[in-house]
Protein backbone atom coordinates (compact mmCIF):
# COMPACT_ATOMS: atom_id res chain seq x y z
CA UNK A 1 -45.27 33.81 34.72
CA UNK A 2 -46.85 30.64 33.22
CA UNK A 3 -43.55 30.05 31.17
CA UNK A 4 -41.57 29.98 34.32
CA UNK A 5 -44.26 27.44 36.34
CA UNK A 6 -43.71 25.10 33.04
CA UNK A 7 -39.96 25.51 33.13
CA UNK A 8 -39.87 24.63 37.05
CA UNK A 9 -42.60 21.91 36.56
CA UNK A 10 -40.19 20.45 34.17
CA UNK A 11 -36.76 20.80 35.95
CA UNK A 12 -38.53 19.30 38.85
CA UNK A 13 -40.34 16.42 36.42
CA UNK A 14 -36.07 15.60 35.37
CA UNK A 15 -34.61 16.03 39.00
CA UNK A 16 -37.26 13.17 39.83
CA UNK A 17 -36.23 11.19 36.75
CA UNK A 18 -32.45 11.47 37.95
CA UNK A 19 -33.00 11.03 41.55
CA UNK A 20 -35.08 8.08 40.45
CA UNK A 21 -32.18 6.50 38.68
CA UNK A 22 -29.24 7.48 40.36
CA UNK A 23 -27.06 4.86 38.97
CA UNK A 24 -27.98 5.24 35.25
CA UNK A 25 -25.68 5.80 32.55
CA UNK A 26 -26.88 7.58 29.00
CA UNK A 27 -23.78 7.42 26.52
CA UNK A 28 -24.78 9.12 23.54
CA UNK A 29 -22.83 8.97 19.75
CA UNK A 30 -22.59 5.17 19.63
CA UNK A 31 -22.27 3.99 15.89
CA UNK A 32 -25.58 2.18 15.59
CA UNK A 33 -24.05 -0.50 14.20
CA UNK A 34 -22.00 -0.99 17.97
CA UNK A 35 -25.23 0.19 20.02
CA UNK A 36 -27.33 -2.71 18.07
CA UNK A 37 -24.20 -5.28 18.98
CA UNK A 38 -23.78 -4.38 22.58
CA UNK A 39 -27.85 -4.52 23.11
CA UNK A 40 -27.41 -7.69 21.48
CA UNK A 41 -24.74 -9.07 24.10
CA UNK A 42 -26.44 -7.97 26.88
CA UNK A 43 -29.19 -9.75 26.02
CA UNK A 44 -28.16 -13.04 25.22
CA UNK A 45 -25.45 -13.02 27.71
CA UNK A 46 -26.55 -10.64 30.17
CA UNK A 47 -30.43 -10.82 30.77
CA UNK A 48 -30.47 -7.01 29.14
CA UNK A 49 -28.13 -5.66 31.90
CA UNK A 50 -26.04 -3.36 30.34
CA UNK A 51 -24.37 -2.62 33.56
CA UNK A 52 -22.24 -5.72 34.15
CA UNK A 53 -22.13 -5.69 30.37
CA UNK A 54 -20.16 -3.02 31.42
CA UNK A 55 -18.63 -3.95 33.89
CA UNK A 56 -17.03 -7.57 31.98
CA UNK A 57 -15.90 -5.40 29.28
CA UNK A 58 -13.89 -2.90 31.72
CA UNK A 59 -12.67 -6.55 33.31
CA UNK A 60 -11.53 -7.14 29.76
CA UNK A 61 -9.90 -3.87 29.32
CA UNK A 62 -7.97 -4.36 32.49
CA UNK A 63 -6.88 -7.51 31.56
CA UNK A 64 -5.48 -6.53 28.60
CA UNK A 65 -3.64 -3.53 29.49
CA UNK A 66 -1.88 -5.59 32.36
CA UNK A 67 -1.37 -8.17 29.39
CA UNK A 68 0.01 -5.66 27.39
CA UNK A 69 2.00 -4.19 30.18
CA UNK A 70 3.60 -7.97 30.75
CA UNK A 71 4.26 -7.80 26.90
CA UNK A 72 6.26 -4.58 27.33
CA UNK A 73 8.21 -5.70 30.07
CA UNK A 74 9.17 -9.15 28.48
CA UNK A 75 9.75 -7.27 25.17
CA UNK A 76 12.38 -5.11 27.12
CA UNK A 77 14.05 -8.39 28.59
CA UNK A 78 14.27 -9.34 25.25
CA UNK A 79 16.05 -6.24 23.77
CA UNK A 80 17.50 -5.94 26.59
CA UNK A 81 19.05 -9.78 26.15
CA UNK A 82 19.96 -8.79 22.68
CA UNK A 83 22.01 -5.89 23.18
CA UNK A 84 23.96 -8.00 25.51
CA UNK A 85 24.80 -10.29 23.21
CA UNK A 86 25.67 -7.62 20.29
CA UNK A 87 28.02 -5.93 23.14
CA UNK A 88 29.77 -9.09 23.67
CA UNK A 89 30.38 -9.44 20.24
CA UNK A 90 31.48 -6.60 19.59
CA UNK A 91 34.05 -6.69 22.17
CA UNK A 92 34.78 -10.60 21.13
CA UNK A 93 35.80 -8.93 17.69
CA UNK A 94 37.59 -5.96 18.67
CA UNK A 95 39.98 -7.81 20.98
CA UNK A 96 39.87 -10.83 18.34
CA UNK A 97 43.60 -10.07 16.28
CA UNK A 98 43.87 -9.53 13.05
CA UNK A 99 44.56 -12.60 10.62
CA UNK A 100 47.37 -12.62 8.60
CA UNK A 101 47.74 -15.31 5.55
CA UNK A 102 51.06 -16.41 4.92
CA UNK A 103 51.88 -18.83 2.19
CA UNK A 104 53.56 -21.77 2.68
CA UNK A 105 56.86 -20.35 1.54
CA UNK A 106 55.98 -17.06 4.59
CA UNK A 107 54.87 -14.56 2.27
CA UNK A 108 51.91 -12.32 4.05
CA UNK A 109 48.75 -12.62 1.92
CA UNK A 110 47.24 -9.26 1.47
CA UNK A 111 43.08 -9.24 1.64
C-alpha cells in the first residue's frame, strides 16, 4: 500500500514537472563533445537559450535544403543544356557526308 502512495506521489511530483514546463525539450545521446559546443553557442550568442539556438539552426537547415534544392534544379539545366548540345552533334555528324581524298591526279585516298 505504501509502495503504491510513493509511486503516485511520484507520477504526480513528474506530471507537475511537465505541466510546469510544457515547452521543454530533453534530447538525450548527444556526443559530449557536440552537447559542450552547442551549450557553448547558446551562450555566447544566445544568452543560454537553447530554444532559438534551435530555432537559427532549423533556419539554417531550411536554408540549405532550399539551397540545395536550387543546386539540383540548376544542375539539371545544366545536363539538361549538355545533352542538347551532344544531340546536335550527333545529328551535325550523322548528316555530315563522308570525305573522300582524291589525289591530284583523281585517285580516291583510302583512310
Amino acid at each position: 500500500m505504501e509502495e503504491e502512495k510513493k509511486k503516485k506521489a511520484l507520477a504526480e511530483k513528474v506530471a507537475e514537472i511537465l505541466k510546469a514546463n510544457k515547452n521543454a525539450l530533453y534530447i538525450g545521446r548527444v556526443p559530449p563533445e557536440y552537447k559542450r559546443k552547442f551549450i557553448q553557442w547558446a551562450k555566447e550568442q544566445f544568452c543560454d537559450d537553447y530554444g532559438m539556438l534551435l530555432v537559427h539552426l532549423m533556419d539554417v537547415v531550411g536554408l540549405a535544403d532550399k539551397r540545395y534544392e536550387e543546386l539540383n534544379e540548376k544542375l539539371d539545366a545544366v545536363i539538361n543544356w549538355i545533352q542538347n548540345i551532344e544531340d546536335k552533334i550527333m545529328r551535325i555528324e550523322k548528316d555530315k557526308p563522308e570525305s573522300v581524298k582524291k589525289t591530284v591526279s583523281g585517285k580516291i585516298l583510302k583512310d
